[in-house]
Protein backbone atom coordinates (compact mmCIF):
# COMPACT_ATOMS: atom_id res chain seq x y z
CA UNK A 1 0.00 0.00 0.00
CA UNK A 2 1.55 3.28 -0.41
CA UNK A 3 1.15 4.85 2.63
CA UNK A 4 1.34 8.62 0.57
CA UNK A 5 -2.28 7.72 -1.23
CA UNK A 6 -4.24 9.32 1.48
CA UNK A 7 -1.94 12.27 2.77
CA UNK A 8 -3.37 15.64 1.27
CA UNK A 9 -1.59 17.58 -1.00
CA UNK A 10 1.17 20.22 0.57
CA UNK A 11 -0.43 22.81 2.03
CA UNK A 12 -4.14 20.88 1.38
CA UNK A 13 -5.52 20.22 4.16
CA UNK A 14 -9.21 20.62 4.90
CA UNK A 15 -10.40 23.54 6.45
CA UNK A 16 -14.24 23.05 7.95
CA UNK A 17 -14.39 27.88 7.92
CA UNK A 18 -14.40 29.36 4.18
CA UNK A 19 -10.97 31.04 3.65
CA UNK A 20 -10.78 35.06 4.39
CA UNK A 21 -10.28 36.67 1.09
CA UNK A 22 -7.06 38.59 1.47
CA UNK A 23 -5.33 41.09 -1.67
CA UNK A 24 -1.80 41.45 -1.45
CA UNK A 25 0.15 44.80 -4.12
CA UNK A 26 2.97 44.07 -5.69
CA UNK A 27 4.13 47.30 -6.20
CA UNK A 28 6.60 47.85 -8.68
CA UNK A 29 9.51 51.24 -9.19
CA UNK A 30 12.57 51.11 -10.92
CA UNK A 31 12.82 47.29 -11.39
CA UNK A 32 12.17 46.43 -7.87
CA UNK A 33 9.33 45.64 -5.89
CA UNK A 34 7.97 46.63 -2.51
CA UNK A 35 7.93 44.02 0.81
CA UNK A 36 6.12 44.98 4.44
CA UNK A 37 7.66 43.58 7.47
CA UNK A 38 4.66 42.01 9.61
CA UNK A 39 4.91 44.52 13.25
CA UNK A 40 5.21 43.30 16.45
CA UNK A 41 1.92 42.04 18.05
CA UNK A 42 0.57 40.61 15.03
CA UNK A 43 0.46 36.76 14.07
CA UNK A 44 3.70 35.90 12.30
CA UNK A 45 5.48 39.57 13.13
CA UNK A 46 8.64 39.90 11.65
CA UNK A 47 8.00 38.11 8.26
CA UNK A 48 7.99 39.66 5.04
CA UNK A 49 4.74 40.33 2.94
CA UNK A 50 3.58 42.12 0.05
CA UNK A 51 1.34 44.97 1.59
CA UNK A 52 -2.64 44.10 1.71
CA UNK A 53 -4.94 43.00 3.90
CA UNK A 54 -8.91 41.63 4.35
CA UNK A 55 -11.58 42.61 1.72
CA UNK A 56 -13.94 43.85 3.63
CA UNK A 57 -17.79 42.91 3.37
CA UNK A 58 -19.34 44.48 0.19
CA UNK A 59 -15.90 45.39 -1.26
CA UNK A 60 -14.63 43.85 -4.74
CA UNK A 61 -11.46 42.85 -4.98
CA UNK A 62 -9.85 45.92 -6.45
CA UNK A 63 -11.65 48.16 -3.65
CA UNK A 64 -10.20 46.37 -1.32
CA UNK A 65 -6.74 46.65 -2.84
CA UNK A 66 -6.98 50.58 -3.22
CA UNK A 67 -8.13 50.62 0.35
CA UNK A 68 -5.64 48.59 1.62
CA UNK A 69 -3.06 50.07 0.05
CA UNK A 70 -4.00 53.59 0.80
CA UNK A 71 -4.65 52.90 4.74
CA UNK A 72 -0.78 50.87 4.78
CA UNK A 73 1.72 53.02 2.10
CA UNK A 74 -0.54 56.47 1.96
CA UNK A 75 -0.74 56.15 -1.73
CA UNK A 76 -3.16 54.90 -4.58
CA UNK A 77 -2.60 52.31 -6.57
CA UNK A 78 -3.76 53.94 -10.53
CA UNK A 79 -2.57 50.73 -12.79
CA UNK A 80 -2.62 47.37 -11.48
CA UNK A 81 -3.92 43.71 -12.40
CA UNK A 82 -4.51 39.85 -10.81
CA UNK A 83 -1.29 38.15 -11.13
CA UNK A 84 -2.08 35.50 -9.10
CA UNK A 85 -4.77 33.22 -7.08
CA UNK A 86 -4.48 30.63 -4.10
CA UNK A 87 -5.78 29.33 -1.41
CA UNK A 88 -3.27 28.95 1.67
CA UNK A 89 -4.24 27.06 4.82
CA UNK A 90 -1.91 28.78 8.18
CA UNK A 91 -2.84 27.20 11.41
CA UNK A 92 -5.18 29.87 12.22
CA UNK A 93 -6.96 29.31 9.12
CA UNK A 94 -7.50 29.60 5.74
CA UNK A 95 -6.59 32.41 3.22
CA UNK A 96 -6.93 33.04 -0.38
CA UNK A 97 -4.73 35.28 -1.83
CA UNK A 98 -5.27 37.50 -4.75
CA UNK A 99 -2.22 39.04 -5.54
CA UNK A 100 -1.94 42.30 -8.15
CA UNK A 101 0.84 43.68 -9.85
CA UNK A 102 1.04 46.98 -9.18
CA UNK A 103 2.44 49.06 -12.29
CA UNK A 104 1.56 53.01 -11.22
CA UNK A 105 0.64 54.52 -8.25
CA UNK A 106 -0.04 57.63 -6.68
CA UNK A 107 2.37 59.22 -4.04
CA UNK A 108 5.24 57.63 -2.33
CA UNK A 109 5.02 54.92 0.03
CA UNK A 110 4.90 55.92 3.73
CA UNK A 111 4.52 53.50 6.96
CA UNK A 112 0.99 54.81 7.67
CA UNK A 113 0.62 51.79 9.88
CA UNK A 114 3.85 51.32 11.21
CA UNK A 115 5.20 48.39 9.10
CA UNK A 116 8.47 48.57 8.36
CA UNK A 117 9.08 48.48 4.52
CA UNK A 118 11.81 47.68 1.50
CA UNK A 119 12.32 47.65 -1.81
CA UNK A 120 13.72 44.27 -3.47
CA UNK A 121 15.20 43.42 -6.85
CA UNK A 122 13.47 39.85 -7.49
CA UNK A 123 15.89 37.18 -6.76
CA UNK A 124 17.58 39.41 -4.45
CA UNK A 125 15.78 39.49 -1.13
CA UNK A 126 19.22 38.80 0.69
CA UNK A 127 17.68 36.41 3.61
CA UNK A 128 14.21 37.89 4.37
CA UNK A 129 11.95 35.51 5.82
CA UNK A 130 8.68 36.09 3.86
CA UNK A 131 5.26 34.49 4.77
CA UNK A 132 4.85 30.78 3.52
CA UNK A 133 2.14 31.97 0.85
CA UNK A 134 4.71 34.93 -0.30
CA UNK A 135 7.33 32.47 -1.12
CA UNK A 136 5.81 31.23 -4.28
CA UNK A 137 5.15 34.70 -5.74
CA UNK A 138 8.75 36.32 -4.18
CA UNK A 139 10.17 33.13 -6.61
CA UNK A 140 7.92 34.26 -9.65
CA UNK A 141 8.98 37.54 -9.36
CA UNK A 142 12.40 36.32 -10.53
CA UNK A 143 11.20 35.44 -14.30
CA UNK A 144 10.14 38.33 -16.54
CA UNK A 145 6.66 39.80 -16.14
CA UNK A 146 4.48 40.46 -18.78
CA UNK A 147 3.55 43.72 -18.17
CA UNK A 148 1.13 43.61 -20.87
């Protein structure tokens, strides 16, 4: 019998409460893009994310994203579009993750909330820890986009 059959997939594993819909920016400037380090106080403070948060109820997803981004960076995201879906199970729950790219924005990012922040050339992040459902998209970010 092999005893893999019945393990779930990585990262698989059943979740009885519907994930929180969560956008993440990937905010681009000169050939690098932009990381958050999670504050103190927070679950999993001190890893890196791309800035976001919760859509809220009776937001869309881009709402959410402008919102988000305004209330964390002080600025607007003006061009952006889904790069990427998934669904992410942490041991407080469930997650998925629409991530944007982030092509223009409006005014220059500012720790509104207190989150550290950095700019990274992809394939370059020099040791940060970044959340488990970053890690993917930090590797992605490596290959050319299509900015299309």
């Amino acid at each position: 019998m092999d005893k893999n059959k019945n393990k779930p997939e990585d990262n698989k594993r059943q979740d009885p409460d519907p994930p929180i819909k969560v956008v993440a920016g990937i905010l681009w400037q000169g050939g690098l893009f932009l990381a958050a380090k999670r504050p103190l106080g927070r679950p999993l403070a001190g890893y890196w994310e791309f800035p976001g948060g919760k859509v809220e109820p009776g937001e869309d997803l881009r709402q959410a994203l402008v919102r988000e981004l305004e209330e964390e960076l002080c600025l607007t995201p003006l061009e952006f579009s889904l790069f990427k879906e998934k669904r992410h199970v942490y041991e407080h729950g469930a997650v998925r993750l629409y991530f944007f790219q982030v092509h223009s924005f409006r005014g220059k990012p500012r720790a509104c909330e207190g989150h550290a922040f950095q700019w990274f050339k992809p394939g370059q992040t020099n040791g940060a820890r970044f959340l488990e459902a970053d890690r993917e998209i930090v590797d992605a970010l490596k290959q050319p986009l299509d900015k299309g």
